[in-house]
Protein backbone atom coordinates (compact mmCIF):
# COMPACT_ATOMS: atom_id res chain seq x y z
CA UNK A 1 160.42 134.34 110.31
CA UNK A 2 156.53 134.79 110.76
CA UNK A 3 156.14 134.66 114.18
CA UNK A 4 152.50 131.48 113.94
CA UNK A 5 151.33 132.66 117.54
CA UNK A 6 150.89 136.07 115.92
CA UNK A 7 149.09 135.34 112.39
CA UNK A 8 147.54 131.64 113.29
CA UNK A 9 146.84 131.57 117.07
CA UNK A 10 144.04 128.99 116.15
CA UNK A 11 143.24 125.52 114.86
CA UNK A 12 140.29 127.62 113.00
CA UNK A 13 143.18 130.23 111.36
CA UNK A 14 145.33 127.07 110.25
CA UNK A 15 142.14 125.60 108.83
CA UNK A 16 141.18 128.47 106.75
CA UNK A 17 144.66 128.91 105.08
CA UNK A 18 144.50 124.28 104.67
CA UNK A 19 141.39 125.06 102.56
CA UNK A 20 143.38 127.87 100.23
CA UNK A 21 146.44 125.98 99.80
CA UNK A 22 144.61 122.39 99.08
CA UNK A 23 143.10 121.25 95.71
CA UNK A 24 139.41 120.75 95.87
CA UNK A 25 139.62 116.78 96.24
CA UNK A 26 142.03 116.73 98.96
CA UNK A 27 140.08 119.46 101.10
CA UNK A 28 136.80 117.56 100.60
CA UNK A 29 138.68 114.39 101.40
CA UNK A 30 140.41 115.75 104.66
CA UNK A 31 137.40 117.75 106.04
CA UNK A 32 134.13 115.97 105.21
CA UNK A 33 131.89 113.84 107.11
CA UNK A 34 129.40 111.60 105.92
CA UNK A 35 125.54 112.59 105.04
CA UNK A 36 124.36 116.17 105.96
CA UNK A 37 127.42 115.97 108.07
CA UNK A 38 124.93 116.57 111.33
CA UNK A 39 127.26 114.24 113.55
CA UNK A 40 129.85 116.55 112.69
CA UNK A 41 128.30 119.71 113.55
CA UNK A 42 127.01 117.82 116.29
CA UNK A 43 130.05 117.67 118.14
CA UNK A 44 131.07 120.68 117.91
CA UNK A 45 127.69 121.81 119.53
CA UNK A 46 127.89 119.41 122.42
CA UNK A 47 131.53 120.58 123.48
CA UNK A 48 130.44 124.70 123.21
CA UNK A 49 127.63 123.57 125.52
CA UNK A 50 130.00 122.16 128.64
CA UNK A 51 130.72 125.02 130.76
CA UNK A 52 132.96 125.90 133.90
CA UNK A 53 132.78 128.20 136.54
CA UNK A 54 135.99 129.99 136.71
CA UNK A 55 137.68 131.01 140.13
CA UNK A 56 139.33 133.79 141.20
CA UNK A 57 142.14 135.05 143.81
CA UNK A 58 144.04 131.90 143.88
CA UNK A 59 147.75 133.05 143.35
CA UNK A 60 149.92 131.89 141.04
CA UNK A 61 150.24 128.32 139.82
CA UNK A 62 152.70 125.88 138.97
CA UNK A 63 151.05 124.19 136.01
CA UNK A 64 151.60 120.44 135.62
CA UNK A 65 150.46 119.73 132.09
CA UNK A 66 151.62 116.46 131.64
CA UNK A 67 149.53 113.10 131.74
CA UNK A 68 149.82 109.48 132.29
CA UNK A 69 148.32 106.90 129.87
CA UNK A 70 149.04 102.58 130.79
CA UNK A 71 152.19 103.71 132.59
CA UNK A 72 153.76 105.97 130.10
CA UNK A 73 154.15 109.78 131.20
CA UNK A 74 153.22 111.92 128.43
CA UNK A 75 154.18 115.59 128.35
CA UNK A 76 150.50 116.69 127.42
CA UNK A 77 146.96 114.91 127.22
CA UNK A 78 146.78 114.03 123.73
CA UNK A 79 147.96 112.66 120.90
CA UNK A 80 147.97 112.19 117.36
CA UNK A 81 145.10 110.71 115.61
CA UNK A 82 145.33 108.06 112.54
CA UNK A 83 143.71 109.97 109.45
CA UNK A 84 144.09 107.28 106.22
CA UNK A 85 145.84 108.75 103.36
CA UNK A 86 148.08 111.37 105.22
CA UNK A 87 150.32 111.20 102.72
CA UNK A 88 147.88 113.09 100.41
CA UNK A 89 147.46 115.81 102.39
CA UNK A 90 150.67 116.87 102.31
CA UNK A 91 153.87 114.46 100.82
CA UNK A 92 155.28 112.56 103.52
CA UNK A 93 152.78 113.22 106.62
CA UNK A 94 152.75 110.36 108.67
CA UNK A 95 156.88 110.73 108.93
CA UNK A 96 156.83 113.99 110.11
CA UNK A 97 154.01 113.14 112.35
CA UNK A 98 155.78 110.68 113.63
CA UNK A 99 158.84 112.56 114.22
CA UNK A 100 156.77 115.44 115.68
CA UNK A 101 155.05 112.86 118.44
CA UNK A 102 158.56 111.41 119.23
CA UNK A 103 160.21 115.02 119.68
CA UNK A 104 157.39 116.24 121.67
CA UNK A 105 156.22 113.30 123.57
CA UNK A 106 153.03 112.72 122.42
CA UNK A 107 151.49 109.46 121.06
CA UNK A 108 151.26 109.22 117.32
CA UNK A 109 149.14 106.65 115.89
CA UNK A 110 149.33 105.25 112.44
CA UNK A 111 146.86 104.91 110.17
CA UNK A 112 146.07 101.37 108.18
CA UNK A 113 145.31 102.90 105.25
CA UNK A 114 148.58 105.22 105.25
CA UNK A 115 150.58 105.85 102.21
CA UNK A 116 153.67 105.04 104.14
CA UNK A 117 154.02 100.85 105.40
CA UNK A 118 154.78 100.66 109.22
CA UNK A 119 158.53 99.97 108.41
CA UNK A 120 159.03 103.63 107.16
CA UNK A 121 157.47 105.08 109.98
CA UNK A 122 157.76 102.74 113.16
CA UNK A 123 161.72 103.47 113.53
CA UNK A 124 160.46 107.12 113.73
CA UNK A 125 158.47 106.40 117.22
CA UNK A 126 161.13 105.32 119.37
CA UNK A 127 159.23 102.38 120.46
CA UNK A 128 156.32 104.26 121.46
CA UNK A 129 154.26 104.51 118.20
CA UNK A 130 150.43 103.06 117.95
CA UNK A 131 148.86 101.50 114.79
CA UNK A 132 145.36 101.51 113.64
CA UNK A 133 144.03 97.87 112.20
CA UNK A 134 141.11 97.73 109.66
CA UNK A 135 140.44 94.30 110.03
CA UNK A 136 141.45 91.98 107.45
CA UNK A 137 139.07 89.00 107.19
CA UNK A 138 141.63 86.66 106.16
CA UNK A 139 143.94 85.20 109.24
CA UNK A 140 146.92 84.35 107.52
CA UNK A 141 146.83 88.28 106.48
CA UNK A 142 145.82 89.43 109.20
CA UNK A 143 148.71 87.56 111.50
CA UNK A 144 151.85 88.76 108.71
CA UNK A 145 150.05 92.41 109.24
CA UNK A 146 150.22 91.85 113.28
CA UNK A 147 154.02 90.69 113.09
CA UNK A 148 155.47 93.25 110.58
CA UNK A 149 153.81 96.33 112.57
CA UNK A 150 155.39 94.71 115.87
CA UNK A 151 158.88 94.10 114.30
CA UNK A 152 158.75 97.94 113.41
CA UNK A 153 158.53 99.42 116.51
CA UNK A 154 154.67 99.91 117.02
CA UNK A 155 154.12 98.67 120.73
CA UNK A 156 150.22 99.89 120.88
CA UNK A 157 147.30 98.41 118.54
CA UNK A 158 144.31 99.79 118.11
CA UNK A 159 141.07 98.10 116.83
CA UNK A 160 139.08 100.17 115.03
CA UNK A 161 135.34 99.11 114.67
CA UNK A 162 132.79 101.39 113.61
CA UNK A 163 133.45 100.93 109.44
CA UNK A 164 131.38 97.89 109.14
CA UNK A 165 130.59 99.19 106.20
CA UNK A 166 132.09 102.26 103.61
CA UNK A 167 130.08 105.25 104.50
CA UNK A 168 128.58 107.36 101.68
CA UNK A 169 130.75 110.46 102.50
CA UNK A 170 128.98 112.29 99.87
CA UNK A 171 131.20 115.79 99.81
CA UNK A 172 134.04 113.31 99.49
CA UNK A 173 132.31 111.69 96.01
CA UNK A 174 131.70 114.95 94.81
CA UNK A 175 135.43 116.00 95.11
CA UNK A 176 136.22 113.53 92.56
CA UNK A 177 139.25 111.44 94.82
CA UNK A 178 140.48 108.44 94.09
CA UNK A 179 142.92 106.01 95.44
CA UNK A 180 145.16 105.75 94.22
CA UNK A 181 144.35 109.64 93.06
CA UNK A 182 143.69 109.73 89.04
CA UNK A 183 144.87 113.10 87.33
CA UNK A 184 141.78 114.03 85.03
CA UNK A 185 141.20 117.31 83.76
CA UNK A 186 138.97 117.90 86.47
CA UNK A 187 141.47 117.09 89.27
CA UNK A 188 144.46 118.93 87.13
CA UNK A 189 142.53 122.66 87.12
CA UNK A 190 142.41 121.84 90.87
CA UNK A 191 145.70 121.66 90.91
CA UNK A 192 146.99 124.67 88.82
CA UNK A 193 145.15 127.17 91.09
CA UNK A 194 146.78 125.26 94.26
CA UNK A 195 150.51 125.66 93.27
CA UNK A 196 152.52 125.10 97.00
CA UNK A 197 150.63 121.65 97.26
CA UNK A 198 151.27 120.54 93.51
CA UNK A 199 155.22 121.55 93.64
CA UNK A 200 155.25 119.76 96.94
CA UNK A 201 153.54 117.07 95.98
CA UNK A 202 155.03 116.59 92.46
CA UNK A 203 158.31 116.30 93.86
CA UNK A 204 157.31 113.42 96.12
CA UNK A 205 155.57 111.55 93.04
CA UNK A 206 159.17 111.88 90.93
CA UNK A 207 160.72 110.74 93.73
CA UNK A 208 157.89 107.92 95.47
CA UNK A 209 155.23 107.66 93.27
CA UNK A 210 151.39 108.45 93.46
CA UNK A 211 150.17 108.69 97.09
CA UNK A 212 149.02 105.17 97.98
CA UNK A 213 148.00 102.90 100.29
CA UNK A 214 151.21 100.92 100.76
CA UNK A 215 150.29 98.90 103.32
CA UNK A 216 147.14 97.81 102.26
CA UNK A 217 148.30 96.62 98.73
CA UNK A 218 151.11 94.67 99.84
CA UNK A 219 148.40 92.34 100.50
CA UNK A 220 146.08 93.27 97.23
CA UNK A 221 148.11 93.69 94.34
CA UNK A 222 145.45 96.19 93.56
CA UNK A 223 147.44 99.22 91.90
CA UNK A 224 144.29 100.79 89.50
CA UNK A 225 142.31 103.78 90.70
CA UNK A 226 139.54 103.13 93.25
CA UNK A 227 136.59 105.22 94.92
CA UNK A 228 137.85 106.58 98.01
CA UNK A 229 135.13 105.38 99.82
CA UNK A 230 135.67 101.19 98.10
CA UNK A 231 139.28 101.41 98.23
CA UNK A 232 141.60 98.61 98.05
CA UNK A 233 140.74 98.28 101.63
CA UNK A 234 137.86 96.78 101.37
CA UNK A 235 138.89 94.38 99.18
CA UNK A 236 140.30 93.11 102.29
CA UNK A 237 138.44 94.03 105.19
CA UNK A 238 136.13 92.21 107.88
CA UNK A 239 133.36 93.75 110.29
CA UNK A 240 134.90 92.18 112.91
CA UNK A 241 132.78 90.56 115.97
CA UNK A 242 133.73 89.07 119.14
CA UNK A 243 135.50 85.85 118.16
CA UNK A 244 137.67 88.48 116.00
CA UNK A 245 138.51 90.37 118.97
CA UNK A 246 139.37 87.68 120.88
CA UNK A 247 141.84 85.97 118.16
CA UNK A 248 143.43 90.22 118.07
CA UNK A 249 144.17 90.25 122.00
CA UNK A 250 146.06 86.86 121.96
CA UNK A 251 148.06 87.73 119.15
CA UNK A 252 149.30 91.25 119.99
CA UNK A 253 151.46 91.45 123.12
CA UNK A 254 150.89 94.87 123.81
CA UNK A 255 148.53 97.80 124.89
CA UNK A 256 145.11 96.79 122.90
CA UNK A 257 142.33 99.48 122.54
CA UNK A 258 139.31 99.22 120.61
CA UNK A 259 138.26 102.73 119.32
CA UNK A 260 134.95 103.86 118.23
CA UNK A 261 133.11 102.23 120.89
CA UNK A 262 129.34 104.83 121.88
CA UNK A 263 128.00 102.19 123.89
CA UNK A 264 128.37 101.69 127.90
CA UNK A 265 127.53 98.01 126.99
CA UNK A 266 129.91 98.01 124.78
CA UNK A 267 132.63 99.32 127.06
CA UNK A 268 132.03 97.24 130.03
CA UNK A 269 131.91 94.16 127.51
CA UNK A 270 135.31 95.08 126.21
CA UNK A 271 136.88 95.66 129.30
CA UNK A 272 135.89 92.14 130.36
CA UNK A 273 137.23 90.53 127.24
CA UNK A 274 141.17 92.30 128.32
CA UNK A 275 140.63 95.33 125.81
CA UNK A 276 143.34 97.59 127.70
CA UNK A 277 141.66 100.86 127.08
CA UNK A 278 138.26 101.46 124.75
CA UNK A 279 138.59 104.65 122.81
CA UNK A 280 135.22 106.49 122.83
CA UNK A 281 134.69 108.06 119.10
CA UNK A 282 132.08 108.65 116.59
CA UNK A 283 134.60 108.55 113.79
CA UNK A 284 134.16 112.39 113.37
CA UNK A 285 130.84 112.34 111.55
CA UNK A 286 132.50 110.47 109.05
CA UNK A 287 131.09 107.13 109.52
CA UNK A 288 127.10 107.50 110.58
CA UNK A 289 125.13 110.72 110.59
CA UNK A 290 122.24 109.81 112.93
CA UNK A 291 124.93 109.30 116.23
CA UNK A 292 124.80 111.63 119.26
CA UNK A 293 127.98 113.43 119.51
CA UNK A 294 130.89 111.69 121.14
CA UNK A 295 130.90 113.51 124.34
CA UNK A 296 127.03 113.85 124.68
CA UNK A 297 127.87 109.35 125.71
CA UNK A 298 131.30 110.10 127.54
CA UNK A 299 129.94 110.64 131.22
CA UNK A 300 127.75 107.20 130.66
CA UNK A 301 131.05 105.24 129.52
CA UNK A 302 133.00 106.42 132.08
CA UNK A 303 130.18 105.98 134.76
CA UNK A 304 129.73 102.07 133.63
CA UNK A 305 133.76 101.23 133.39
CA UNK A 306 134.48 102.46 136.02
CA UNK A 307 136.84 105.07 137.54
CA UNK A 308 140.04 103.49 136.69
CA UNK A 309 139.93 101.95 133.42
CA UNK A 310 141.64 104.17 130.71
CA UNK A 311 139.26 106.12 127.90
CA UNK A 312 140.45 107.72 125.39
CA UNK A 313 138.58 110.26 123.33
CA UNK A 314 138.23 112.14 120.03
CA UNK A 315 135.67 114.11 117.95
CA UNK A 316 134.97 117.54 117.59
CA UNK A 317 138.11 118.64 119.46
CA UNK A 318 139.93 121.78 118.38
CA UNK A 319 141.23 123.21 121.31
CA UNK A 320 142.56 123.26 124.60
CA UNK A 321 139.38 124.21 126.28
CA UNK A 322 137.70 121.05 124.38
CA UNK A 323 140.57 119.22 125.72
CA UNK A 324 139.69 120.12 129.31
CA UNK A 325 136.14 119.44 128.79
CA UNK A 326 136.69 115.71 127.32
CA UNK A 327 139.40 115.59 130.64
CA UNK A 328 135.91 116.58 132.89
CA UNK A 329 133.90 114.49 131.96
CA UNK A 330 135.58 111.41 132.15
CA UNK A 331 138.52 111.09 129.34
CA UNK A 332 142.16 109.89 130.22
CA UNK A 333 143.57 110.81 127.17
CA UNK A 334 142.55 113.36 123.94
CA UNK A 335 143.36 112.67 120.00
CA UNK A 336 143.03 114.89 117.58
CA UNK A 337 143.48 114.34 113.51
CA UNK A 338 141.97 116.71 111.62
CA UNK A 339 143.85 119.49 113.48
CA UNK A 340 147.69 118.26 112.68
CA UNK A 341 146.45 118.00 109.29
CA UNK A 342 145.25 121.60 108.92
CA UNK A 343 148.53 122.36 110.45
CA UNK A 344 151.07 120.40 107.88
CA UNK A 345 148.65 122.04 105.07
CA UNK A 346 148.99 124.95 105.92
CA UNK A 347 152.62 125.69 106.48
CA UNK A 348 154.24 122.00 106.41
CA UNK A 349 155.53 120.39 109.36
CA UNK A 350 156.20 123.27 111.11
CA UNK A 351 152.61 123.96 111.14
CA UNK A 352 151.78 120.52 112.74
CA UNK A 353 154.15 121.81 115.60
CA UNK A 354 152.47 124.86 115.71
CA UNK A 355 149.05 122.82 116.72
CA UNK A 356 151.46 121.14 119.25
CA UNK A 357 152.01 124.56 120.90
CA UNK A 358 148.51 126.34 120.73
CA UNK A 359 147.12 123.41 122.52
CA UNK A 360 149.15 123.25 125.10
CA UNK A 361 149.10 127.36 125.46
CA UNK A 362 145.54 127.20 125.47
CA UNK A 363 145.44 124.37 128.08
CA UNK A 364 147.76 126.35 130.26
CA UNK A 365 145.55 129.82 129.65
CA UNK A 366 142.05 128.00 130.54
CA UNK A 367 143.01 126.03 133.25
CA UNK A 368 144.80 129.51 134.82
CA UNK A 369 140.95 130.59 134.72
CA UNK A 370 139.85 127.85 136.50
CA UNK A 371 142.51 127.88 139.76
CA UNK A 372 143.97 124.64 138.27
CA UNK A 373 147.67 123.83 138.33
CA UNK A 374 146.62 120.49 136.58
CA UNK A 375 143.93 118.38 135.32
CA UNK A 376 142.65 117.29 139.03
CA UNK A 377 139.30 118.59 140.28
CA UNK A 378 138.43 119.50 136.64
CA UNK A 379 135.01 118.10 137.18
CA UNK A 380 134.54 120.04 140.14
CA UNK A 381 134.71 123.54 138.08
CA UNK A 382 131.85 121.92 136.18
CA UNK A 383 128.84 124.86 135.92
CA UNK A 384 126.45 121.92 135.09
CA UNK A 385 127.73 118.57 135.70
CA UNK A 386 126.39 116.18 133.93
CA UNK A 387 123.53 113.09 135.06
CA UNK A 388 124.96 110.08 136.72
């Protein structure tokens, strides 16, 4: 067996071998962001520029690499991120994501728009699971989504609310997807020259169907094909404001975070109103290209919660250095999406596990350079720390 340390020590080498083995649509769909995709490259420009100052002549270390989130010990510092449509990607995704968080003891988080309801893939968390909400405008809706995601196992919710509206995602349009996706002639040359993803996927279709979004139709009844970017899910959907929030908290007993929060005001206003941990994002670029890059506002968050109060962060992140630089400036806990998916894509589930491992080697490999046996006094190996 091909030894993935060897020929894919990298998110970057998964990535590259996702974009061979994907049809056009399905790559543009997975990897795009929205405009001139600035935010995107954005992020990935703010992390390179947070630097450390390594030590030396320290001995060797007994490396702690797990972390804590609202009382639950996790074995490493991050999780799995909700991408909508897993499914497409590759057949089945959010199960085996779900199975791979459980086995290795990281947080998975379901997405709303998923092609799999939360009763296929809640069981799979052992109680531990998270679930995304796009919020439904309607409360009767909105209340039956709440109690079916709790009755299958889900035990975290997450708010997410920076879509207030569809974003343009133009590399997306261009790639021709639709939801549910429509085979034109177009889309079928795609997927003649991509023949591991159309077996795969074909045998999922004769056995499930067209990739969907399950969930979300329950609710709609809408079955034709839709733009991915006005999918059924916005035949549903609210921009949710404060009164929203408020009716969300008393009817979820459980962790509540609110994720794509930029704002310090923001934060500290959520953190007043019992939001249990606010989830600093910028939606990857996907949502808005004029934002600064997630961790270019992490250091002001953290500075205006407070010490204690959990943030979580994604955007950008593709390794374990980026990991440790999120962790320095003022993150509790790290998600990542894009990267499992490059990973499943690229050899199936095994290669989600594969991200699994190269983060957590890489965590253990940088923070060796630093004198660190764990995530304490990261800030301290700052080379410039940051304003307060």
């Amino acid at each position: 067996m091909t030894d993935l340390d060897q020929t894919h020590p990298a998110i970057a080498d998964l990535r590259l071998r996702a974009r061979r083995r994907l049809p056009r649509f399905v790559w543009d769909f997975l990897d795009s962001a929205t405009g001139a995709e600035t935010t995107a490259r954005r992020n990935r420009g703010k992390l390179d520029e947070i630097l450390f100052n390594p030590a030396a002549l320290f001995g060797e270390l007994d490396y702690n690499l797990g972390r804590s989130l609202m009382g639950r010990d996790y074995a490493l510092p991050f999780g799995i991120s909700p991408v909508g449509m897993s499914g497409l990607v590759w057949p089945d995704a959010e199960l085996h994501l779900a199975r791979l968080g459980t086995a290795r003891n990281i947080p998975y988080c379901l997405s709303g728009v998923a092609t799999k309801i939360p009763e296929d893939v809640g069981p799979l968390t052992d109680g531990r699971g998270w679930f995304q909400l796009y919020p439904p405008r309607d409360a009767e809706i909105r209340d039956d989504m709440l109690r079916r995601v709790k009755a299958s196992g889900f035990d975290t919710l997450v708010l997410t609310v920076d879509v207030p509206e569809p974003s343009r995602r133009e590399r997306q349009r261009r790639g021709g997807i639709t939801h549910p996706p429509h085979l034109t002639p177009r889309i079928f040359g795609q997927c003649i020259t991509t023949p591991a993803w159309s077996l795969e996927t074909l045998r999922a279709v004769r056995k499930n169907g067209m990739p969907r979004l399950a969930f979300i139709e329950d609710y709609t009844g809408q079955t034709g094909a839709m733009s991915s970017t006005a999918h059924a899910g916005y035949m549903i959907r609210t921009s949710p404001g404060w009164d929203y929030l408020r009716a969300l908290r008393d009817g979820w007993d459980g962790p509540f975070f609110v994720k794509g929060v930029m704002v310090p005001e923001d934060a500290v206003r959520l953190k007043k109103e019992g939001v249990d941990a606010v989830w600093v994002s910028n939606h990857a670029g996907r949502q808005f290209d004029g934002s600064p890059a997630s961790i270019e506002v992490l250091p002001a968050i953290r500075e205006a919660v407070g010490p204690d109060y959990p943030l979580i962060f994604d955007s950008g992140v593709e390794s374990g250095l980026d990991i440790l630089r999120a962790l320095a400036l003022g993150a509790d806990f790290i998600m990542l999406g894009r990267a499992f998916h490059y990973g499943i894509a690229a050899f199936g589930p095994k290669g989600a596990a594969h991200v699994v491992d190269i983060l957590a080697r890489d965590l253990q490999a940088n923070l060796g350079q630093l004198g660190l046996p764990s995530y304490e006094g990261l800030a301290a190996k700052l080379a410039h720390p940051p304003a307060p």
